[in-house]
N, C-alpha and C. Protein backbone atom coordinates (compact mmCIF):
# COMPACT_ATOMS: atom_id res chain seq x y z
N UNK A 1 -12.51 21.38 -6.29
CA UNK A 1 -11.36 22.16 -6.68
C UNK A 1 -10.26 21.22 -7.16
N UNK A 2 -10.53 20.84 -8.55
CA UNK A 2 -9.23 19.76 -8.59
C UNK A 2 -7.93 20.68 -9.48
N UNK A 3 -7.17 19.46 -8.89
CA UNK A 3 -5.70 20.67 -8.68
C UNK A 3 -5.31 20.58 -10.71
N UNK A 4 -4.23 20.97 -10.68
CA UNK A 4 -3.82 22.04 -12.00
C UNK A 4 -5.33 22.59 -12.62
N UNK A 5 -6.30 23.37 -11.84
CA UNK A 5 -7.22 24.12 -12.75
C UNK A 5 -7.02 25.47 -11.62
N UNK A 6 -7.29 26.48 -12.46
CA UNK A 6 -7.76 27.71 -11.92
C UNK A 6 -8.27 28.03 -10.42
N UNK A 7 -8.68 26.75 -9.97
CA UNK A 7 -9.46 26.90 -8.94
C UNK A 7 -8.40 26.12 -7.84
N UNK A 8 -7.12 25.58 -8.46
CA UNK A 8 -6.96 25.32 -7.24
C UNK A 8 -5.93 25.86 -6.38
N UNK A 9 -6.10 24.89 -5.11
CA UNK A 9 -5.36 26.00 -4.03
C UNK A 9 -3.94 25.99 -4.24
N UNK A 10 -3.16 25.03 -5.06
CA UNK A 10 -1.74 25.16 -5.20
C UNK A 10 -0.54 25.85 -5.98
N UNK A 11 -2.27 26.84 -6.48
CA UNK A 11 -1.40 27.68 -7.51
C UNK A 11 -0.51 29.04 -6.54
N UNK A 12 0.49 28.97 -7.13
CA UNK A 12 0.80 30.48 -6.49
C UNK A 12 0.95 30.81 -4.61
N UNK A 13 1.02 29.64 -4.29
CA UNK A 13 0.95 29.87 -2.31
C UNK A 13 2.07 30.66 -2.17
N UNK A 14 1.36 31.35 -1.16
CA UNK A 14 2.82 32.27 -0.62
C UNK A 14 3.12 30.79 0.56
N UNK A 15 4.39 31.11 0.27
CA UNK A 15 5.62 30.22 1.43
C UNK A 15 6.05 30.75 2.57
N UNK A 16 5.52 30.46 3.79
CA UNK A 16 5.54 30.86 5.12
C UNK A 16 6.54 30.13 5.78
N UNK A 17 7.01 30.40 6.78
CA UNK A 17 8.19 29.47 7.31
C UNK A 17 6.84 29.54 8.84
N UNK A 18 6.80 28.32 9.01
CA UNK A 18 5.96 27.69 10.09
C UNK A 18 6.72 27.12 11.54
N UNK A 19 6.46 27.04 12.45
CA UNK A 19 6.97 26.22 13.54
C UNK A 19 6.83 24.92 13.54
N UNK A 20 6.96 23.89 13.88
CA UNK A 20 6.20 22.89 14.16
C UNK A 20 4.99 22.57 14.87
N UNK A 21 4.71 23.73 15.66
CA UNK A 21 3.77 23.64 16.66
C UNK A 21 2.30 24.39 15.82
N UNK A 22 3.32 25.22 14.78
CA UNK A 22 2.02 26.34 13.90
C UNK A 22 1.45 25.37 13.04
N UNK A 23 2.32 24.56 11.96
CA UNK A 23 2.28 23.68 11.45
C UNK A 23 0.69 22.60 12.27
N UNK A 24 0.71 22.00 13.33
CA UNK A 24 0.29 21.39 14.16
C UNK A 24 -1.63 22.49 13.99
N UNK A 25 -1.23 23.26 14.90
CA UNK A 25 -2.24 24.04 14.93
C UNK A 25 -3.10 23.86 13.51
N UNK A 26 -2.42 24.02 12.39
CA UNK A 26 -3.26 24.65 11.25
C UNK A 26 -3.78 23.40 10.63
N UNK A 27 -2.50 21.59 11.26
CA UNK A 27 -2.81 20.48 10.40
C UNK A 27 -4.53 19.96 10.98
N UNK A 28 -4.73 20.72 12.67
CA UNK A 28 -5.83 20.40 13.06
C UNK A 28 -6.89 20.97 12.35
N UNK A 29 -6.62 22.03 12.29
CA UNK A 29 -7.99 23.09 11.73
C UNK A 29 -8.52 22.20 10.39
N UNK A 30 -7.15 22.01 9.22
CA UNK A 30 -7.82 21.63 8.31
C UNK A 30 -8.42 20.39 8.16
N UNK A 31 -8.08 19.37 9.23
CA UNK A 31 -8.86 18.21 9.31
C UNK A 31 -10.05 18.57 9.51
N UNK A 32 -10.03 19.32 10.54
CA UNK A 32 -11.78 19.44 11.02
C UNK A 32 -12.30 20.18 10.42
N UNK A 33 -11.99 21.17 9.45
CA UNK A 33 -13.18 22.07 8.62
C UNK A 33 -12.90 21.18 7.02
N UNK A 34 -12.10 20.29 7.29
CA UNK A 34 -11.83 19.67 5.81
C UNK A 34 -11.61 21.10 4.67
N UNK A 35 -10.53 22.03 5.01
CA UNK A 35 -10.22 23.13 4.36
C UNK A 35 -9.15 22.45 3.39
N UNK A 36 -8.86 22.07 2.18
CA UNK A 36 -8.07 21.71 1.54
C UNK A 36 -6.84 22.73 1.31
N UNK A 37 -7.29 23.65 0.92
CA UNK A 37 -6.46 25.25 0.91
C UNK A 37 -5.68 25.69 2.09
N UNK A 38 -6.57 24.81 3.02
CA UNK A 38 -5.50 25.51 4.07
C UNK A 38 -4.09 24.08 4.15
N UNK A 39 -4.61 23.17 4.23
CA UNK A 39 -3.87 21.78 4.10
C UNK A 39 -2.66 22.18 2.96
N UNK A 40 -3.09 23.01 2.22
CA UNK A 40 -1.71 22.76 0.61
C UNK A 40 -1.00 23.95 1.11
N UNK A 41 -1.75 24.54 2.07
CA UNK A 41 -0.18 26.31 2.40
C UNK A 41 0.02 25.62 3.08
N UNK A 42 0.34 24.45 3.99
CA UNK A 42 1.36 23.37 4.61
C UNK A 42 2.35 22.87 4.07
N UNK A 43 1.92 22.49 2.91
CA UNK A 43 2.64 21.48 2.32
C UNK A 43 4.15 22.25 1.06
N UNK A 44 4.93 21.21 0.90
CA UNK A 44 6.00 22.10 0.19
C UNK A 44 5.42 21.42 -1.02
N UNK A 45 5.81 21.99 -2.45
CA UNK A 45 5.67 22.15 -3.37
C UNK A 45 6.52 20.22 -3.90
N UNK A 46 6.99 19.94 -3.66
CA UNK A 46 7.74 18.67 -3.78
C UNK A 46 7.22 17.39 -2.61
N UNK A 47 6.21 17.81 -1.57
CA UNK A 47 5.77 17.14 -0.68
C UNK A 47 5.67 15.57 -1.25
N UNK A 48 6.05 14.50 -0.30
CA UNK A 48 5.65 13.14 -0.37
C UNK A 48 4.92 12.89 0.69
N UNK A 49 3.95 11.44 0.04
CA UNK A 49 3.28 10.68 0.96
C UNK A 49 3.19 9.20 0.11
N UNK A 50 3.08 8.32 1.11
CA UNK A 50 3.88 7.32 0.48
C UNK A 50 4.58 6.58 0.15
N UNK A 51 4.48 5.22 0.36
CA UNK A 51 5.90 4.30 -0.12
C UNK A 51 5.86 4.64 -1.29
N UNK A 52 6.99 4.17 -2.09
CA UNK A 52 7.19 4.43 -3.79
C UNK A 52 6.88 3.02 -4.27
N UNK A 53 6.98 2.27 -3.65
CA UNK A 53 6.21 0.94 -4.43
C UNK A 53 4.36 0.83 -4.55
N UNK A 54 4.19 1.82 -3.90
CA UNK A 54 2.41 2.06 -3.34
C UNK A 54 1.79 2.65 -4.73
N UNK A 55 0.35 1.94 -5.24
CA UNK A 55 0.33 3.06 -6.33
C UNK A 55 -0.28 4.09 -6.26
N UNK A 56 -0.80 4.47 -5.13
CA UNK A 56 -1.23 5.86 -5.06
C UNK A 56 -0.68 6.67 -4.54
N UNK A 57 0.76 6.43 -4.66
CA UNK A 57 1.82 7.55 -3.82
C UNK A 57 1.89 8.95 -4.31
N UNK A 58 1.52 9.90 -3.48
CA UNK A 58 2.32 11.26 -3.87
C UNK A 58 3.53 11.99 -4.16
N UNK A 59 3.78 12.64 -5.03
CA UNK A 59 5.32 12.79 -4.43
C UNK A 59 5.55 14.69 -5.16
N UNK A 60 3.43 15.47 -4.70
CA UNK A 60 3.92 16.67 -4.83
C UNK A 60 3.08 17.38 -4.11
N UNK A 61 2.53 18.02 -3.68
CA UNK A 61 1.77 19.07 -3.34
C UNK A 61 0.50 18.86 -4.12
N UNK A 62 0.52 19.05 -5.06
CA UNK A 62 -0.77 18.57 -6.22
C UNK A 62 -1.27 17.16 -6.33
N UNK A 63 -0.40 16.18 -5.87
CA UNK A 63 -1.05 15.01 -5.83
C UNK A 63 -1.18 14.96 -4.33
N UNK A 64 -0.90 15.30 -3.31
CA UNK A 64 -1.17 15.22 -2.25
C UNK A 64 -2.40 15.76 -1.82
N UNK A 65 -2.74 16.66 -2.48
CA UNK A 65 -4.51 17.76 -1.99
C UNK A 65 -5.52 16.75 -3.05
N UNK A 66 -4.64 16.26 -4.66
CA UNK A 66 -5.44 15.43 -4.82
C UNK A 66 -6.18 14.47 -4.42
N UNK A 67 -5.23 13.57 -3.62
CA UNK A 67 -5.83 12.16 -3.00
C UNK A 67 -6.68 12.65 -1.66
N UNK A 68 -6.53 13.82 -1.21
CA UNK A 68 -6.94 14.13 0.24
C UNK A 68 -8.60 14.50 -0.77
N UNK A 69 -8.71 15.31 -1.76
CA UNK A 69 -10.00 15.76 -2.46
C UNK A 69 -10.63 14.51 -2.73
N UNK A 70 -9.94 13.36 -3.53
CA UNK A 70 -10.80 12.11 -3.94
C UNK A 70 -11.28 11.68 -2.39
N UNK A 71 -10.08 11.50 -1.48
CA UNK A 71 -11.07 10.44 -0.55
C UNK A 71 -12.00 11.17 0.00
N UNK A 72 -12.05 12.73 -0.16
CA UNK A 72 -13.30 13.33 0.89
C UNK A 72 -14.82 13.14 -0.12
N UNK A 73 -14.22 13.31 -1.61
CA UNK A 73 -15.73 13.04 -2.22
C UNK A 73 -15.93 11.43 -2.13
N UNK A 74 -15.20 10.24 -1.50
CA UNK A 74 -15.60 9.13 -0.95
C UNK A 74 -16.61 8.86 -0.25
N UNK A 75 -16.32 10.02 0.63
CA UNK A 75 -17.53 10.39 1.63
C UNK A 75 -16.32 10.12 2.95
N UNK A 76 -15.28 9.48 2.66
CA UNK A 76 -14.04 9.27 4.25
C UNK A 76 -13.94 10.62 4.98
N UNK A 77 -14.13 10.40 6.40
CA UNK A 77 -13.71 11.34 7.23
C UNK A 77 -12.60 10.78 8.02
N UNK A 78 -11.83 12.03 8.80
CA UNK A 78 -10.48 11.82 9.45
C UNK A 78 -10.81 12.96 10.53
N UNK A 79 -10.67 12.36 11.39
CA UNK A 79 -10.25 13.56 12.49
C UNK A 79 -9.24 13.39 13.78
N UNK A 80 -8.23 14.35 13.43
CA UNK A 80 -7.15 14.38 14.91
C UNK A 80 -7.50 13.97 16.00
N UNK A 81 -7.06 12.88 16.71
CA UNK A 81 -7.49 12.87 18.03
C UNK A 81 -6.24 12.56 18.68
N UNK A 82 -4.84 12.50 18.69
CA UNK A 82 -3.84 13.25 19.34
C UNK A 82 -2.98 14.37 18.45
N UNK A 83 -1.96 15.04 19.34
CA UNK A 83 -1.19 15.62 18.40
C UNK A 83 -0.01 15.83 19.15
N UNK A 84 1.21 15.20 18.31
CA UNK A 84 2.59 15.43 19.31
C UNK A 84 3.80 16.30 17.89
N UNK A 85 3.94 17.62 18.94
CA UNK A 85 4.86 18.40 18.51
C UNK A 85 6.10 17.96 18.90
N UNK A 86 7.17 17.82 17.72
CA UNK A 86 8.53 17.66 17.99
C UNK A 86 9.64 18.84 16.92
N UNK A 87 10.86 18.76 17.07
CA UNK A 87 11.45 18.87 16.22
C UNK A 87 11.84 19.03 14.95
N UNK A 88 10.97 18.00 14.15
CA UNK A 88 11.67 17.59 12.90
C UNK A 88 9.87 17.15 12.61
N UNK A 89 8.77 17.90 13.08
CA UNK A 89 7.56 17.97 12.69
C UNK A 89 6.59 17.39 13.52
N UNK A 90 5.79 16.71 13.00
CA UNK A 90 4.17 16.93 13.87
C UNK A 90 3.87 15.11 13.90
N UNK A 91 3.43 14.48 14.83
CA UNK A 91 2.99 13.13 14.90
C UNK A 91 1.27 13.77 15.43
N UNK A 92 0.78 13.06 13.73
CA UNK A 92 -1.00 12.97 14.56
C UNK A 92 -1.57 11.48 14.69
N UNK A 93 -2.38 11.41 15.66
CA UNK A 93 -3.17 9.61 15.68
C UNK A 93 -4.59 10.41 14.89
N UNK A 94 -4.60 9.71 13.93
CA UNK A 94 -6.36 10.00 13.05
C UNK A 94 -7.08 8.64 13.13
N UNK A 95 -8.13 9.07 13.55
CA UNK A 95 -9.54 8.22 13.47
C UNK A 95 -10.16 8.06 12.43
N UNK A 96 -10.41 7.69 11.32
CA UNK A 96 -10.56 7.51 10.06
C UNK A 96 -12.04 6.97 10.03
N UNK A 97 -13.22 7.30 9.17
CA UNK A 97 -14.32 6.66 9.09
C UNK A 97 -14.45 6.58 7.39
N UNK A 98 -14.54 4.83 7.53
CA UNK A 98 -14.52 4.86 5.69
C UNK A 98 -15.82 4.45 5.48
N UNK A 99 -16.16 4.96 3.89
CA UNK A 99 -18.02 4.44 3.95
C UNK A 99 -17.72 2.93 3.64
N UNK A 100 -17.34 2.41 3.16
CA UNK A 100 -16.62 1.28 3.70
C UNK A 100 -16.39 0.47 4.23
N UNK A 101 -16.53 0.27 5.36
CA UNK A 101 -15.09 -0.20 6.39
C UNK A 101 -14.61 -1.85 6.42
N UNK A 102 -14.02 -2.19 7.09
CA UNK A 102 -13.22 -3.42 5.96
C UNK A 102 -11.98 -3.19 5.46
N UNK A 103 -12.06 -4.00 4.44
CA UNK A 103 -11.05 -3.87 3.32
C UNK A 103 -9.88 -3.74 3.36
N UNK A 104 -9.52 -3.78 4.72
CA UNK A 104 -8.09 -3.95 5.18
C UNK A 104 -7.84 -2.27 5.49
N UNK A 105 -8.76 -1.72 5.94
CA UNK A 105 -7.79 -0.48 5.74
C UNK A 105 -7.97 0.17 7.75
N UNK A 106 -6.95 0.54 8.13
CA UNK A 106 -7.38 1.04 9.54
C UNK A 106 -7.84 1.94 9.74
N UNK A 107 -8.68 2.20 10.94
CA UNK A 107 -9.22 3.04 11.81
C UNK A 107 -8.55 4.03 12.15
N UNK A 108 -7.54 3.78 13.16
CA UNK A 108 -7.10 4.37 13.79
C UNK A 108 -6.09 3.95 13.63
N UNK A 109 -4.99 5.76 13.37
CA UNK A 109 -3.35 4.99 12.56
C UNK A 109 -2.88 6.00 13.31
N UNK A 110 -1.54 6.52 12.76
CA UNK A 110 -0.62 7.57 13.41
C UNK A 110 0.04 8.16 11.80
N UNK A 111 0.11 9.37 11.65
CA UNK A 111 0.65 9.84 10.73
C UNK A 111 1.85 11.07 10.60
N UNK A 112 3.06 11.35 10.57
CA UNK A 112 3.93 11.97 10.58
C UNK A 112 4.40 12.81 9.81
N UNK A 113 4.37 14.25 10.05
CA UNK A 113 4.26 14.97 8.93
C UNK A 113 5.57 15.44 9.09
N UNK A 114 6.61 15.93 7.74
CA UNK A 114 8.01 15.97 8.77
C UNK A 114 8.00 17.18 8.18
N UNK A 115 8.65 18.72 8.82
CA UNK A 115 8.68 19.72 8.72
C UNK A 115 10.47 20.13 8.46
N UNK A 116 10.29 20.78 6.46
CA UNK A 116 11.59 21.63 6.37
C UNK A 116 11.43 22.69 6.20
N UNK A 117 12.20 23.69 6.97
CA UNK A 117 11.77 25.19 6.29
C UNK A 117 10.46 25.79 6.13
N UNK A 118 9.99 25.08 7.10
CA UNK A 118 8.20 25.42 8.01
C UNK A 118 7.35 25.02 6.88
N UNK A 119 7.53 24.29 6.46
CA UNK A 119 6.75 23.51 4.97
C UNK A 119 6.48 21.80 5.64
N UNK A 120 5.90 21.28 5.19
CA UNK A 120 5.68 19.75 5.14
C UNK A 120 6.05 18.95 3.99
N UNK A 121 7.07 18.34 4.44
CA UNK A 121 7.89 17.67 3.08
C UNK A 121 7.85 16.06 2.67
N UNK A 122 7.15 15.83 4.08
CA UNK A 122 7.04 14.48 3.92
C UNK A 122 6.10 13.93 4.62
N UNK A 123 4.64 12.98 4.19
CA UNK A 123 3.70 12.87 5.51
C UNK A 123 3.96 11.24 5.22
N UNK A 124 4.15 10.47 6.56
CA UNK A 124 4.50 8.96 6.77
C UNK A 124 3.49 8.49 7.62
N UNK A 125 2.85 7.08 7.13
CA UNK A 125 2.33 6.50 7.87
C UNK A 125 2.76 5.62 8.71
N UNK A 126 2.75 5.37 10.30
CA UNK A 126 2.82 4.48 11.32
C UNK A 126 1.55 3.87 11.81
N UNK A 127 2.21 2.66 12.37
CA UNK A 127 0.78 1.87 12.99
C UNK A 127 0.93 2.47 14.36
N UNK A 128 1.98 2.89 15.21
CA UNK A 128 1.96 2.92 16.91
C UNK A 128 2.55 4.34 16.89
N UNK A 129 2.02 5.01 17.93
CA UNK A 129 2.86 6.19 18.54
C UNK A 129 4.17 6.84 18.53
N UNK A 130 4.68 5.61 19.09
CA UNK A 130 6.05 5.83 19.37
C UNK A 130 7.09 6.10 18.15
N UNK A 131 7.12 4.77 16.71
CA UNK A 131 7.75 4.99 15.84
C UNK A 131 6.98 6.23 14.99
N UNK A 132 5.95 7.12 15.31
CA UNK A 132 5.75 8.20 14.60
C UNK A 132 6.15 9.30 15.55
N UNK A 133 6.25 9.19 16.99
CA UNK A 133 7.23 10.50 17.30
C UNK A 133 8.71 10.03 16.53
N UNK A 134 8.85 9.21 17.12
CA UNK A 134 10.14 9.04 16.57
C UNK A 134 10.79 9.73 14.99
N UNK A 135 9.91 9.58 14.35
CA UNK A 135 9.91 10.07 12.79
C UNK A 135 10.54 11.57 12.87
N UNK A 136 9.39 12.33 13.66
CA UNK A 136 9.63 13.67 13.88
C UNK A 136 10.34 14.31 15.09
N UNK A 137 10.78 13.50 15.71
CA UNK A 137 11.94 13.91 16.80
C UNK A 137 13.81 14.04 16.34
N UNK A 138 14.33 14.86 16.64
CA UNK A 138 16.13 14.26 16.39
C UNK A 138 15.65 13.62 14.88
């Protein structure tokens, strides 16, 4: 389903106002059924991921389901294995399996999804726990 065609999921989402905790709930589901569609009714329409010096940074909704579609036809899997609800959005630790592995890239990271207006506006990568609650706390 690659995005600006007919088929994809970012056309037209209805905009839900989410909790952080709903948010949470649904960021699990779509890891584990690898539902892309459900991953982009998360996300806001302007969503980042990404440093801006990085070159595969996102900085929309459409490039964000993009890069999540390329790395799954990689063959990369990800799956939640914590999840901390806060405030100001969702801290997950993902276990990452690359066909791959090497190459500098980690295993096991922490990722921060920050929640405006029950949307996901921003997903940040951390190496430790703490500075990814932190992200989404206050």
């Amino acid at each position: 389903m690659p995005c600006d065609s007919d088929a994809c999921c970012c056309v037209e989402l209805p905009v839900q106002v989410r909790t952080p905790q709903a948010v949470a709930d649904h960021l699990r589901s779509a890891f584990t059924t690898k539902d892309l569609r459900e991953l982009g009714l998360l996300l806001a329409t302007d969503a980042r991921w990404g440093d801006d010096d990085h070159p595969d940074k996102c900085r929309s909704r459409a490039d964000v389901i993009g890069t999540f579609h390329r790395l799954l036809g990689e063959g990369v899997e990800g799956e939640v294995t914590d999840c901390i609800v806060r405030e100001k959005g969702v801290a997950v630790r993902l276990h990452v399996q690359w066909p791959e592995p090497g190459q500098g890239r980690g295993v096991d990271f922490y990722q921060a999804y920050i929640v405006d207006g029950g949307l996901v506006t921003e997903i940040q990568r951390h190496d430790d726990r703490r500075s990814a609650i932190a992200a989404v706390s206050h």
